[in-house]
Protein backbone atom coordinates (compact mmCIF):
# COMPACT_ATOMS: atom_id res chain seq x y z
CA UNK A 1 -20.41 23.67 13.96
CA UNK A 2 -18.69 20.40 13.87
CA UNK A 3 -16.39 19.71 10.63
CA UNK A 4 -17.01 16.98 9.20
CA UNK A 5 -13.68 15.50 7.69
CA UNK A 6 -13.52 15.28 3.68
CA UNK A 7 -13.46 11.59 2.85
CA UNK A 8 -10.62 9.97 1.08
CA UNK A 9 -12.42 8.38 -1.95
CA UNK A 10 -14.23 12.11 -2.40
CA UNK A 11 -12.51 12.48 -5.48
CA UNK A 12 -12.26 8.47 -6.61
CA UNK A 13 -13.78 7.62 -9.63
CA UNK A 14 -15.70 4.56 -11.12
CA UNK A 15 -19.11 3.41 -10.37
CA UNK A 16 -20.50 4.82 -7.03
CA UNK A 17 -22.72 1.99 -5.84
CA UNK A 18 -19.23 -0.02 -5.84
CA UNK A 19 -17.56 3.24 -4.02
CA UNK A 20 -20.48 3.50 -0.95
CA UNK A 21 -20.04 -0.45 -0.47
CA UNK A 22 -16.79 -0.04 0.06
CA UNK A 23 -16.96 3.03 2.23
CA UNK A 24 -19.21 0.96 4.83
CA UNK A 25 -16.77 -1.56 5.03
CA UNK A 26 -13.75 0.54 5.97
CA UNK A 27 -16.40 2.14 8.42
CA UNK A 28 -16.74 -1.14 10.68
CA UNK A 29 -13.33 -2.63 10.14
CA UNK A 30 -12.45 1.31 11.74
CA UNK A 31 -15.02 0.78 14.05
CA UNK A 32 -14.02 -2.77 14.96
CA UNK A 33 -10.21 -2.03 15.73
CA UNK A 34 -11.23 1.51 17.74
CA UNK A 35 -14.06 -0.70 19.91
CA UNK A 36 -11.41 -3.82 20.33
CA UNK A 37 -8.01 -1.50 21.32
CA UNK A 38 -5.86 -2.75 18.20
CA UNK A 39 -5.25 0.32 16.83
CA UNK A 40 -2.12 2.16 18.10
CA UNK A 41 -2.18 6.28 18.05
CA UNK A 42 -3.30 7.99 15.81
CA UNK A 43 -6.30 5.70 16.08
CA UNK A 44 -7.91 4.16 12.75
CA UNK A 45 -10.72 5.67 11.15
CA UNK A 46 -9.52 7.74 7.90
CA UNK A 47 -5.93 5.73 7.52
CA UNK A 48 -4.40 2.95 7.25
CA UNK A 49 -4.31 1.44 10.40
CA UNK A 50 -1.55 1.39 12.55
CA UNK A 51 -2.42 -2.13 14.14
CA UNK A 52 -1.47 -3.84 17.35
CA UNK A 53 1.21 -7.00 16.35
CA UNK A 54 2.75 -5.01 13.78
CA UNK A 55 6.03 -5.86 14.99
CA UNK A 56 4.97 -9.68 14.84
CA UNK A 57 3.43 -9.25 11.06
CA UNK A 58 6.58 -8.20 10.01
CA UNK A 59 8.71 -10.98 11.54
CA UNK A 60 6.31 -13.34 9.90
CA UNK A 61 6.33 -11.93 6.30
CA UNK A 62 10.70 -11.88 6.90
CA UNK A 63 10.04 -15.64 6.74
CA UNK A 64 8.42 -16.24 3.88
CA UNK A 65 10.73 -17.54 0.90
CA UNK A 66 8.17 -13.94 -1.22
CA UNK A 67 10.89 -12.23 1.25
CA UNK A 68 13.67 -13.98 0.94
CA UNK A 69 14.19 -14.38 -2.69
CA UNK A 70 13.53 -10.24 -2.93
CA UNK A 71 16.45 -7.78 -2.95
CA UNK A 72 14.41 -4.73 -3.66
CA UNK A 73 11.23 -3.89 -2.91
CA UNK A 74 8.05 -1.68 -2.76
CA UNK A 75 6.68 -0.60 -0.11
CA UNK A 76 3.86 2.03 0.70
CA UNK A 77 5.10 5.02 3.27
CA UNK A 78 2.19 4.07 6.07
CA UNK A 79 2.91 3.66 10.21
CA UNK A 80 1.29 -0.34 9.68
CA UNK A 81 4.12 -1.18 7.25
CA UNK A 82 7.12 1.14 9.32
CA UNK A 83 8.38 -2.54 10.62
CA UNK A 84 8.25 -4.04 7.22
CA UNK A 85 10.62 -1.01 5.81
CA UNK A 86 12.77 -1.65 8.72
CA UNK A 87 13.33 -4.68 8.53
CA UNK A 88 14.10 -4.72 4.43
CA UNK A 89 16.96 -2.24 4.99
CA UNK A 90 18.12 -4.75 7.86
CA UNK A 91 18.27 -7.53 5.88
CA UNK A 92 20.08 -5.28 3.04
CA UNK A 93 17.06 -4.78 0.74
CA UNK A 94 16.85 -1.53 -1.24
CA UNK A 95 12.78 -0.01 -0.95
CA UNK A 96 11.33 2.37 -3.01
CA UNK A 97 8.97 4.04 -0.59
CA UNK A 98 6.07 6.59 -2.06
CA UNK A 99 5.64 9.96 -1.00
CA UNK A 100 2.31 10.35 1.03
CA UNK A 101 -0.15 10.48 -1.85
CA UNK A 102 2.52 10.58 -4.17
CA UNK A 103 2.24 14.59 -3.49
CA UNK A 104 5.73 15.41 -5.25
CA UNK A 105 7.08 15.75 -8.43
CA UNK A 106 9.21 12.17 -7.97
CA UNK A 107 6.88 10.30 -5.92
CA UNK A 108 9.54 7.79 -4.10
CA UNK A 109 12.12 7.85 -1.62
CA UNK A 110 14.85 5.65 -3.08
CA UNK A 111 16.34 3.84 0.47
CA UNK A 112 19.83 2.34 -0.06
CA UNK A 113 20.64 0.01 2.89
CA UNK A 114 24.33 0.70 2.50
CA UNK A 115 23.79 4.74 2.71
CA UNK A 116 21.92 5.53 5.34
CA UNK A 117 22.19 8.76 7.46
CA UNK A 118 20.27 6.91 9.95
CA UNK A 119 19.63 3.32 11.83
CA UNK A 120 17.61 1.22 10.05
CA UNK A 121 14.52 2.17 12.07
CA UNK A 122 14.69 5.77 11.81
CA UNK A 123 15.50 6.39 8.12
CA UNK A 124 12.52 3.66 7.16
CA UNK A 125 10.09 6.68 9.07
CA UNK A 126 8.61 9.15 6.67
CA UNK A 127 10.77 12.02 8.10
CA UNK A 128 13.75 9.83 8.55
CA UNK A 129 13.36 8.76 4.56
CA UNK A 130 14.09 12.31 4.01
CA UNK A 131 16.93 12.58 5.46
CA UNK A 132 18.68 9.15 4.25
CA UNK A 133 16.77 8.45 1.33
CA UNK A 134 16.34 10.67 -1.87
CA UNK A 135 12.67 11.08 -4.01
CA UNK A 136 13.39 9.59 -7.40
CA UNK A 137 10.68 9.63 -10.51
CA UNK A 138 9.42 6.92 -11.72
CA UNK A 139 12.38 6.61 -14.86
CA UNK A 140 14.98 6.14 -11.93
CA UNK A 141 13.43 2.99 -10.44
CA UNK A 142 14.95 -0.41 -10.54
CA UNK A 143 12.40 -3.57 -11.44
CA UNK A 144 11.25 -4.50 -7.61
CA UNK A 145 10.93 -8.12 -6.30
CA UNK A 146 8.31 -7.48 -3.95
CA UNK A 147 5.81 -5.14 -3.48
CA UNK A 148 4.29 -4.87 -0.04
CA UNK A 149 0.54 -2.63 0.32
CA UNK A 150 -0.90 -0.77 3.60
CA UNK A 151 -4.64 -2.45 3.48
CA UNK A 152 -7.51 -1.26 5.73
CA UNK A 153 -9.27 -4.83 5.16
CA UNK A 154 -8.65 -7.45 3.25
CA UNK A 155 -9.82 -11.24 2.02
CA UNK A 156 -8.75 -14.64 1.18
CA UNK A 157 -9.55 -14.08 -2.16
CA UNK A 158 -7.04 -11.57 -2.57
CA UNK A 159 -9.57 -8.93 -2.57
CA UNK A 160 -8.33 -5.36 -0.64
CA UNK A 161 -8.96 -1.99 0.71
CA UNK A 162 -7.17 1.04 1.40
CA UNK A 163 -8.34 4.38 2.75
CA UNK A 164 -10.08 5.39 -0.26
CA UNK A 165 -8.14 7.68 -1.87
CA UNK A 166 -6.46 4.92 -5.08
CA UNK A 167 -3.00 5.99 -4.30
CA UNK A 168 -1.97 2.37 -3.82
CA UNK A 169 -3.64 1.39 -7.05
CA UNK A 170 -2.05 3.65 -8.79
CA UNK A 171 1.25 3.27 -7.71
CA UNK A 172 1.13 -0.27 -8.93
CA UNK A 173 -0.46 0.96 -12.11
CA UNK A 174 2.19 3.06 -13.57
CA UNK A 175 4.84 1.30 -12.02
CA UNK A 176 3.53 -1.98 -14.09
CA UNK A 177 3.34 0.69 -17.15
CA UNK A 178 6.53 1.04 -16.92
CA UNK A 179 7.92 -2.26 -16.61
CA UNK A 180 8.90 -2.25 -13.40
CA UNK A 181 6.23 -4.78 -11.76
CA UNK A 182 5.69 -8.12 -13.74
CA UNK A 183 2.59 -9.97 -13.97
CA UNK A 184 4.30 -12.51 -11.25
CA UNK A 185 5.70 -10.61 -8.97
CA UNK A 186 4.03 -10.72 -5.28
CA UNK A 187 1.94 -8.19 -3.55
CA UNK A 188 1.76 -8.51 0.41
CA UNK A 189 0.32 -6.92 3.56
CA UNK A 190 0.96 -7.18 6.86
CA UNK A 191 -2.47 -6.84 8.96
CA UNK A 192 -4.20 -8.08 12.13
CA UNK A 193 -6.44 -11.01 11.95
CA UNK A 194 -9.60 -8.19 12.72
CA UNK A 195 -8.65 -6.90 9.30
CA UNK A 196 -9.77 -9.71 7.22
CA UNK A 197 -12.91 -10.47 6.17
CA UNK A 198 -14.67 -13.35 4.31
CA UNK A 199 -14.15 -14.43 0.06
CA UNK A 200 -16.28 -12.34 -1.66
CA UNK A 201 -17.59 -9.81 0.39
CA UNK A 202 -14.83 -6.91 -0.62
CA UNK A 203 -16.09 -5.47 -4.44
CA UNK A 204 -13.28 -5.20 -6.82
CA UNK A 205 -13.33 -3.48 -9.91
CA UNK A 206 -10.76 -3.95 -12.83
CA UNK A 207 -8.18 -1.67 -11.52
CA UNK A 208 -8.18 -3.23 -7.94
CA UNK A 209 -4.76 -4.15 -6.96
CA UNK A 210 -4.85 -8.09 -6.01
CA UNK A 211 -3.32 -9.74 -3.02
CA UNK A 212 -0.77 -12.65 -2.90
CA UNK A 213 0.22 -13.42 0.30
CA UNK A 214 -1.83 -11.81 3.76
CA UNK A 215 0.21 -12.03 6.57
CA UNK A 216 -0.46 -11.34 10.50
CA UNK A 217 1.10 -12.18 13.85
CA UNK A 218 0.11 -15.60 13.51
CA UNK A 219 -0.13 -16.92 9.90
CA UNK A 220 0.49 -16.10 6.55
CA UNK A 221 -2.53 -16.81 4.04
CA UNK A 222 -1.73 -17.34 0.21
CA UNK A 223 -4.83 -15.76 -1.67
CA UNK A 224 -6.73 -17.76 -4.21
CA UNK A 225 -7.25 -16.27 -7.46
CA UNK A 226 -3.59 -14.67 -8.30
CA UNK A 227 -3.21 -16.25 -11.09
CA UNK A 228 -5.54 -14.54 -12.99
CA UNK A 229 -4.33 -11.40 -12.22
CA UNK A 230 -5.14 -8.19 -14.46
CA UNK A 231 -2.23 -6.63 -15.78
CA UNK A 232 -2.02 -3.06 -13.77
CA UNK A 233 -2.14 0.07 -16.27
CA UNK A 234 -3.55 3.51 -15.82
CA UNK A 235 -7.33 3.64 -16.34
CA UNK A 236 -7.43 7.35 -17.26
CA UNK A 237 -11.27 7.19 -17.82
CA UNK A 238 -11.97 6.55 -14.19
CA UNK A 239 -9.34 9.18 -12.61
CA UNK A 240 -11.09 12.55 -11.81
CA UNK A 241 -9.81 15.56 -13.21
CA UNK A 242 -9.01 16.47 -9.12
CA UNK A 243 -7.05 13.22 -8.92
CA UNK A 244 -5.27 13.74 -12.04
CA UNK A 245 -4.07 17.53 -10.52
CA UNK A 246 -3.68 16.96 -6.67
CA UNK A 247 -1.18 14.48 -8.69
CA UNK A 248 2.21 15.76 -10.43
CA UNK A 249 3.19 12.36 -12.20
CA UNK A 250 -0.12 11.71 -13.55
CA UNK A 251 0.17 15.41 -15.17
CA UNK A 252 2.86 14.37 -16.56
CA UNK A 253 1.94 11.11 -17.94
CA UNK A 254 -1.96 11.97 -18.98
CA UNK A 255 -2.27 11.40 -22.57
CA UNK A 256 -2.89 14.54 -24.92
């Protein structure tokens, strides 16, 4: 019998009309980047896609002045965005990486450029953060200039999607909770031009984490619609009680 792989958004919550619409469209933008060759190994369906031109996003975003003008930044732990994390500690950024779905008791690797046990490329790796980084909870983090999101498609209108599972949503969430992500501060991916898909036809609900800047290889696109923004907080009423435990810091943080 052929196992059929648990989906990531099995355990999401909110309404699931909104849920299956955005299942089919991770479906063909996986489909699209298997059929087309842009996806790198381990292939795209079920993650954030490792995407050809990477590399190139990465350069790009490093010249926009969202980049510049940051000295510390967030950034999500995904193969895509392993250039982006590179090239922050090259340019003497500190980034506050997450755990893989935030699966520890402090859910981010704190990366100092100027202690590193490692080149810039290998400590920005998930097993390389290990070694030259150290998990911190969320009371140890510094306000960040910049946060930067793995997205499996994305829009104009600022509208994403990750794999399913709200771990990028939620990240944003409590860190806003807690002061450490203002209302202004820019959120940015780093995608191929297959990966983006037309105004309006991504569903958001409230707790959907809005885009500012989309950049690929070959041009950087400012989303319309940032400046209305909701403030990020927890929405306890649509986490599952499964999300809540495969989750230490939400444990910790759920309200009595």
């Amino acid at each position: 019998m052929t196992r059929v792989a648990r989906r990531h958004d099995a355990d999401a919550g909110g309404p699931a009309q909104v849920n299956e619409a955005k299942a089919a469209i991770r479906e063909r933008v996986w489909t699209s980047l298997r059929e087309q060759k842009l996806a790198r190994f381990p292939g795209a369906k079920g993650r954030i896609p490792n995407v050809v031109g990477a590399e190139a996003a990465a350069e790009r975003l490093r010249g926009t002045e969202a980049w510049q003008r940051a000295r510390t930044l967030k950034c999500n732990p995904d193969a895509a965005q392993w250039p982006v994390r590179q090239r922050a500690l090259e340019d003497g950024k500190v980034v506050y990486m997450a755990v893989p779905r935030l699966a520890e008791a402090n859910p981010f690797f704190l990366l100092d450029p100027d202690d590193l046990a490692d080149t810039p490329r290998k400590a920005s790796s998930i097993k390389g953060a290990s070694r030259s980084g150290r998990t911190v909870g969320v009371d140890e983090l510094e306000p960040v200039d910049l946060v930067v999101t793995g997205c499996v498609a994305v829009a104009p209108d600022g509208a994403r999607l990750g794999k399913g599972g709200g771990f990028s949503d939620l990240e944003f969430a409590v860190a806003t909770e807690a002061g450490l992500v203002a209302d202004d501060t820019p959120i940015v991916t780093t995608v191929h031009e297959q990966q983006i898909l037309d105004a309006g036809t991504i569903p958001v609900v409230g707790h959907d984490v809005r885009l500012t800047l989309i950049v690929t290889a070959d041009r950087v696109i400012t989303c319309a619609g940032d400046d209305d923004r909701e403030p990020g907080r927890v929405r306890w009423d649509e986490l599952t009680d499964e999300k809540i435990a495969a989750i230490p810091l939400l444990g910790r943080l759920r309200p009595s």
